[in-house]
Protein backbone atom coordinates (compact mmCIF):
# COMPACT_ATOMS: atom_id res chain seq x y z
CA UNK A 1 -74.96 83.37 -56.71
CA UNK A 2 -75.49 86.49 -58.43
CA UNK A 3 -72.93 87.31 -60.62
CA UNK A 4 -71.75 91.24 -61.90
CA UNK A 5 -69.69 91.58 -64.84
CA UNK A 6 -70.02 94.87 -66.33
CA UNK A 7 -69.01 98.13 -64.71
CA UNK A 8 -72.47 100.16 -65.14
CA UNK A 9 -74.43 97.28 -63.80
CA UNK A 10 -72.05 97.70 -60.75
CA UNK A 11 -72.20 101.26 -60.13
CA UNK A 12 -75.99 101.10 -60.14
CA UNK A 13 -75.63 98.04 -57.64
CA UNK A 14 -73.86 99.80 -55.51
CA UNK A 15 -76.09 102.77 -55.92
CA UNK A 16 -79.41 100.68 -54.83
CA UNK A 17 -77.10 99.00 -52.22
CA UNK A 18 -75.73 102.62 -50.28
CA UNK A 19 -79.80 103.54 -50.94
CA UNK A 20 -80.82 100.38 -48.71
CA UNK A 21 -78.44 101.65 -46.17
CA UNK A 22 -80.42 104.85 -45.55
CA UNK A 23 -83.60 102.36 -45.40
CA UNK A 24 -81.51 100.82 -42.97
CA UNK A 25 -80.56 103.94 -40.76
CA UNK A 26 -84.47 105.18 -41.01
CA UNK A 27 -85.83 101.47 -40.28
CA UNK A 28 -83.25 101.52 -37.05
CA UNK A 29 -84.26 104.62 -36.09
CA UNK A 30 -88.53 103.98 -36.34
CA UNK A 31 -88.44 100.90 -34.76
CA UNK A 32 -87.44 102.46 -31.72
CA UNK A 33 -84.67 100.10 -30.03
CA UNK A 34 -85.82 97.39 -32.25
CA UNK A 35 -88.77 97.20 -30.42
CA UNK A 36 -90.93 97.87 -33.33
CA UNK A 37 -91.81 94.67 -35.26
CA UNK A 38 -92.52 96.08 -38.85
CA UNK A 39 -89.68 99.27 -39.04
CA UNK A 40 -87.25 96.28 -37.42
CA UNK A 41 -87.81 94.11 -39.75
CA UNK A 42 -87.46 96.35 -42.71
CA UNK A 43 -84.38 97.74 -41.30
CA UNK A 44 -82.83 94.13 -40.69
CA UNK A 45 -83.37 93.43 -44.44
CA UNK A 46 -82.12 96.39 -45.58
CA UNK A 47 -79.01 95.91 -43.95
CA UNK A 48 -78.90 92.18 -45.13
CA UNK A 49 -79.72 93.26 -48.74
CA UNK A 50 -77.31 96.26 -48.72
CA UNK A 51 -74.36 94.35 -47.76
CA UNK A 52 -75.17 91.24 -50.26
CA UNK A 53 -75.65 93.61 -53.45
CA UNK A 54 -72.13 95.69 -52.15
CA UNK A 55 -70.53 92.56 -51.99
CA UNK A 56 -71.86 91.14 -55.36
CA UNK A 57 -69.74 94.32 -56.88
CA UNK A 58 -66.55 94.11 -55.42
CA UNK A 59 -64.83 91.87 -58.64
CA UNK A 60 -65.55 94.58 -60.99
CA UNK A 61 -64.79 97.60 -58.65
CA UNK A 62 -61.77 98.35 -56.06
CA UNK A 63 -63.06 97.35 -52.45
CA UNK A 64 -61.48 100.87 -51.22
CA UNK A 65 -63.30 102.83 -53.83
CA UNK A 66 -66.94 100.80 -53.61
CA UNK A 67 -66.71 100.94 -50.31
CA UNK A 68 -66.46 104.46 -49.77
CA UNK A 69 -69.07 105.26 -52.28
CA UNK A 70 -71.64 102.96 -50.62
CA UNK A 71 -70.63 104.40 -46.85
CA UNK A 72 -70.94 107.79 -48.81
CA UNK A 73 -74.42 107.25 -50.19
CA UNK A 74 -75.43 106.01 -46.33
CA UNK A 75 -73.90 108.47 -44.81
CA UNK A 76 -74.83 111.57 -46.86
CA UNK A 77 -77.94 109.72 -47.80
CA UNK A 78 -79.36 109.16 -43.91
CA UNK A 79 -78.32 112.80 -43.04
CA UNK A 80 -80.58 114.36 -45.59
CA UNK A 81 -83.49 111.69 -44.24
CA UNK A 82 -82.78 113.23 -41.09
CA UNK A 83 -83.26 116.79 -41.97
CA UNK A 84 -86.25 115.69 -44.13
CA UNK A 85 -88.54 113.45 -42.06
CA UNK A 86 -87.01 113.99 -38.36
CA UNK A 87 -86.19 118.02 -38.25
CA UNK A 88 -82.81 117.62 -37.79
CA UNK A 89 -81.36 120.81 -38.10
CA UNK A 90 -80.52 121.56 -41.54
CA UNK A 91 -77.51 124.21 -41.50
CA UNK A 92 -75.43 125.74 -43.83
CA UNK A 93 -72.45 124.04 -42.95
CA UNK A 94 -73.76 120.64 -42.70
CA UNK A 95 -75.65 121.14 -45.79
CA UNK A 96 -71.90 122.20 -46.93
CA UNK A 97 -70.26 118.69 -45.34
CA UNK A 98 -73.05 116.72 -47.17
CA UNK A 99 -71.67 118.46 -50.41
CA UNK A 100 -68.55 117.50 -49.95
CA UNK A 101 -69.28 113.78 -49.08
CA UNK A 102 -71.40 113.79 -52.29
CA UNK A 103 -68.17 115.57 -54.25
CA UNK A 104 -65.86 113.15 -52.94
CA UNK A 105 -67.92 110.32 -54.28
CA UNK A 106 -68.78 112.00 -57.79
CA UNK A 107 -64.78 111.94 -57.58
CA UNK A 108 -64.00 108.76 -56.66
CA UNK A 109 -66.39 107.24 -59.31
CA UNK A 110 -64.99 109.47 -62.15
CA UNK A 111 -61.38 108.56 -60.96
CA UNK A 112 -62.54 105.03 -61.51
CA UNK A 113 -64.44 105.32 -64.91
CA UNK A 114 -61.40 106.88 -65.80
């Protein structure tokens, strides 16, 4: 196995990994149900790969704070992918939520590096 030792190499793991889960959330959302082979398959991996890299980080940063930084990437990550590629609507005050998801994780890094 894999193993992470120093702290930069593990914030950018954990950047690539929170990346792959908005692969993940665009793969589920092409293959339509799963019932497309190629986004399905993509997505699938993604999700394996995402998970395996977060995990690969958690002895050189706090579970709590990795994990909210990689469900923070996701989360803020798909939204934006949404608005981008699927016209989700694109509002002030989501656009205003998605800052603060993206503040909260600029925090919670610095806190860390601290």
């Amino acid at each position: 196995m894999t193993a992470i030792s120093h702290p930069t190499t593990a914030w950018f793991v954990v950047l690539v990994s929170g990346l792959l889960e908005v692969i993940f959330s665009v793969g589920m959302k092409l293959s339509e149900g799963y019932s497309r082979p190629l986004p399905s398959l993509i997505s699938v991996a993604a999700a394996i790969l995402s998970v395996w890299l977060m995990s690969l980080t958690l002895k050189v940063i706090p579970l709590g704070t990795a994990y909210a930084i990689w469900a923070g990437i996701g989360a803020a990550g798909t939204a934006l992918a949404g608005m981008l590629y699927f016209q989700e609507p694109a509002s002030p005050a989501r656009l205003a939520c998605i800052a603060l998801v993206v503040a909260g994780i600029v925090g919670l890094q610095w806190l860390e590096s601290a």
